[in-house]
Protein backbone atom coordinates (compact mmCIF):
# COMPACT_ATOMS: atom_id res chain seq x y z
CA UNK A 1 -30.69 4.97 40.65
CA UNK A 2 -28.99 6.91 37.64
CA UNK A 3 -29.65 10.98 37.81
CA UNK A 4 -31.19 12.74 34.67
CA UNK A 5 -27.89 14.80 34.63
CA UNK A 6 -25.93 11.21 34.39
CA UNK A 7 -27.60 9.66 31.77
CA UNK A 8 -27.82 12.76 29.72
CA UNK A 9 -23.74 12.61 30.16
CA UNK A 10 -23.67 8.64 29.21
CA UNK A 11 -25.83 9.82 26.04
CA UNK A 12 -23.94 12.49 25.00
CA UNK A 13 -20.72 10.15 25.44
CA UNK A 14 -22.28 7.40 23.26
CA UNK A 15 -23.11 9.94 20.52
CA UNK A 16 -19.66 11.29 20.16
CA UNK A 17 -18.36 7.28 20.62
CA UNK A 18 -20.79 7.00 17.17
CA UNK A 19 -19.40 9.95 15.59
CA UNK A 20 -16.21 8.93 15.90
CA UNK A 21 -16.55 5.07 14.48
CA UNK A 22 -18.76 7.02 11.57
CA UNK A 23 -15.82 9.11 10.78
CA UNK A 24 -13.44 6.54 10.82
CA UNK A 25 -15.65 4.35 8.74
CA UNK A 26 -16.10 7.29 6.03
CA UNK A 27 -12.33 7.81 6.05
CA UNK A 28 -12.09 4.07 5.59
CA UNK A 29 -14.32 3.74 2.81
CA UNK A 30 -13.17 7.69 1.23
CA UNK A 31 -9.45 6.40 1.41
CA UNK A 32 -9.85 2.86 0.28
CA UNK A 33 -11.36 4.46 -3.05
CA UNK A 34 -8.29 6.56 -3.68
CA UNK A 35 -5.01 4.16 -1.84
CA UNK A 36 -4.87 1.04 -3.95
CA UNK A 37 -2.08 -0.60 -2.06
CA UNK A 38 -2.37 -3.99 -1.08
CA UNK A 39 -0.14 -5.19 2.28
CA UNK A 40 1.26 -8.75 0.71
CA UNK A 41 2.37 -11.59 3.06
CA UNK A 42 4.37 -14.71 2.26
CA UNK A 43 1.27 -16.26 1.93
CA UNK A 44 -0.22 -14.55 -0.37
CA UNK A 45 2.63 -13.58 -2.61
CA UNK A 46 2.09 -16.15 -4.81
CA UNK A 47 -1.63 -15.75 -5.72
CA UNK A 48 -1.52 -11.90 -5.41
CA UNK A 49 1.48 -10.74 -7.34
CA UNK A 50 3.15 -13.97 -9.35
CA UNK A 51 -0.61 -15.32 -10.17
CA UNK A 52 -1.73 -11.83 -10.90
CA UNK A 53 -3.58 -11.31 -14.64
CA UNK A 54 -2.44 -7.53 -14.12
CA UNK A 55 1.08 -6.56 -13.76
CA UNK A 56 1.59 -5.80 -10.08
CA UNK A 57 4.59 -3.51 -8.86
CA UNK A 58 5.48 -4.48 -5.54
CA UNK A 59 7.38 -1.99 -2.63
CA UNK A 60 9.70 -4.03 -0.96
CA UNK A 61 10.58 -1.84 2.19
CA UNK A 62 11.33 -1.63 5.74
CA UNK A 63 10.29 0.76 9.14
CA UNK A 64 13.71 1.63 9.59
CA UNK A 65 14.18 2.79 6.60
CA UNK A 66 14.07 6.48 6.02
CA UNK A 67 13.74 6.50 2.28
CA UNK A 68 11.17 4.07 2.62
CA UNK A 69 9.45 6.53 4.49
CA UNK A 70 9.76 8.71 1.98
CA UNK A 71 8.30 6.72 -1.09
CA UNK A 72 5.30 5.40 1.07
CA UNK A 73 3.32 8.70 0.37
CA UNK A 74 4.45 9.35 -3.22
CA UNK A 75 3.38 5.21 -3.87
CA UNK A 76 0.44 5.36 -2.28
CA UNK A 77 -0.87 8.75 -4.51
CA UNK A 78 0.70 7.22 -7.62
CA UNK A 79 -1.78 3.91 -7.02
CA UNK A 80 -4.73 5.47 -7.52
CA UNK A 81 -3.88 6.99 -10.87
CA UNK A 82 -3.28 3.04 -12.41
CA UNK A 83 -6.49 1.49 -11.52
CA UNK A 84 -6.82 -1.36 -13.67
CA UNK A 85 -3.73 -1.18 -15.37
CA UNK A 86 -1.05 -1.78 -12.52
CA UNK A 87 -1.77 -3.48 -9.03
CA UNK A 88 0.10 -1.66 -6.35
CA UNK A 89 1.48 -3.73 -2.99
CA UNK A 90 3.85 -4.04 -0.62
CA UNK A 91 5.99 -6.13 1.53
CA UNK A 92 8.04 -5.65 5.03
CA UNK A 93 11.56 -6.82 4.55
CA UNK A 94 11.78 -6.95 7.82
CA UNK A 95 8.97 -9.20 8.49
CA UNK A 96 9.25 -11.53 5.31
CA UNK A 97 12.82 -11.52 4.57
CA UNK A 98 12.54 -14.98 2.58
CA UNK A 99 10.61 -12.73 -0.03
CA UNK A 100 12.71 -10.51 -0.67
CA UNK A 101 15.51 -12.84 -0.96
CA UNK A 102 14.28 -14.82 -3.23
CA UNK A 103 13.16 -11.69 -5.54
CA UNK A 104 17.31 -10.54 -5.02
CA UNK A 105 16.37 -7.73 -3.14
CA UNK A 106 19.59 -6.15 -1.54
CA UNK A 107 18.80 -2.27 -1.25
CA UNK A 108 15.19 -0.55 0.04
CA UNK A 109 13.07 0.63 -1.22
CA UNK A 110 13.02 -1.37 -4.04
CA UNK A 111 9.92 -1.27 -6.51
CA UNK A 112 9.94 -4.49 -8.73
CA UNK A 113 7.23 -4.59 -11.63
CA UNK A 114 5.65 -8.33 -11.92
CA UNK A 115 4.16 -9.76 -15.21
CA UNK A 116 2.56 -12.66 -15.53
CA UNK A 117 4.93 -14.65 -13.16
CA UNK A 118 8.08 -12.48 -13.81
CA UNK A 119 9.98 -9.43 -12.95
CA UNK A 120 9.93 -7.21 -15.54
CA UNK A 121 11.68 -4.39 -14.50
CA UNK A 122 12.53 -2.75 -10.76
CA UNK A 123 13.10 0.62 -9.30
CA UNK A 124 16.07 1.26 -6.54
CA UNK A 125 15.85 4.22 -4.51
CA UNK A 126 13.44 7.07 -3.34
CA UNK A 127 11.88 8.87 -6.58
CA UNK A 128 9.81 11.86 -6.64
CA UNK A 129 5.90 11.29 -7.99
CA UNK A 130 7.13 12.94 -11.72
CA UNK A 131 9.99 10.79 -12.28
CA UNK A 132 8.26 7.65 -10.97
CA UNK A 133 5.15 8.01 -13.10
CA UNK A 134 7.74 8.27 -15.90
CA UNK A 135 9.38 5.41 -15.08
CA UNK A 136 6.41 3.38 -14.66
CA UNK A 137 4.84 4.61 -17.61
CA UNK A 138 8.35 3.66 -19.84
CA UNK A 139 7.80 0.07 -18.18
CA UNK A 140 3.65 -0.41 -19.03
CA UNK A 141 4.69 0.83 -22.48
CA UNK A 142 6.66 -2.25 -22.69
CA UNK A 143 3.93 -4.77 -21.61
């Protein structure tokens, strides 16, 4: 029915088809230890940034957006570094424009640090990982 030579070939397939989901699962796992960014939704807003115990700093932002593009990296880095002081998340513009409406949002990317229901303070613009470390760092001071 199936040669030797075939099956070997169908093995040898299904082993690197393992390999692969492994590697993607370690990467998963490796990654969500170090990117604490949360992807927010209009339905979970509420609960996960205005309900939040922990001040939560949220990246309002947009694909089109080449600044956006820009801060993604440098936010992303910056979340692991806050771990139980500051919740990091985000929210498309583009996809949930009600949010940002309702938060005043007029420029990307715009950063806005939540506390306990309330903006606190926000963040317009692309900033490097020095300067926005500072800045968060002035606003947690203030907490």
């Amino acid at each position: 029915m199936f040669s030797i030579g075939f099956i070997n070939k169908l093995l040898f397939y299904e082993i690197i088809l393992l390999l692969g989901y492994l590697e993607i699962y370690f990467w998963d796992i490796f990654l969500g230890g170090l990117i604490m960014v949360q992807e927010l939704t209009d339905k979970t807003f509420q609960s996960d940034v205005l309900s939040s115990k922990t001040p939560v700093i949220v990246d309002f932002w947009a694909s089109w957006c080449g600044p956006c593009k820009m801060l993604t990296p440098v936010f992303e880095d910056v979340s692991s570094e806050y771990r139980g002081k500051l919740n990091f998340a985000k929210i498309s513009t583009e996809n949930y424009p009600e949010i940002a409406a309702e938060n005043g949002v007029t420029g990307i990317p715009c950063l806005i640090v939540f506390h306990k229901g309330e903006e606190v303070d926000r963040i317009v613009g692309f900033m490097p990982k020095p300067a926005l470390k500072q800045k968060i760092d002035a606003i947690l001071s203030r907490l």
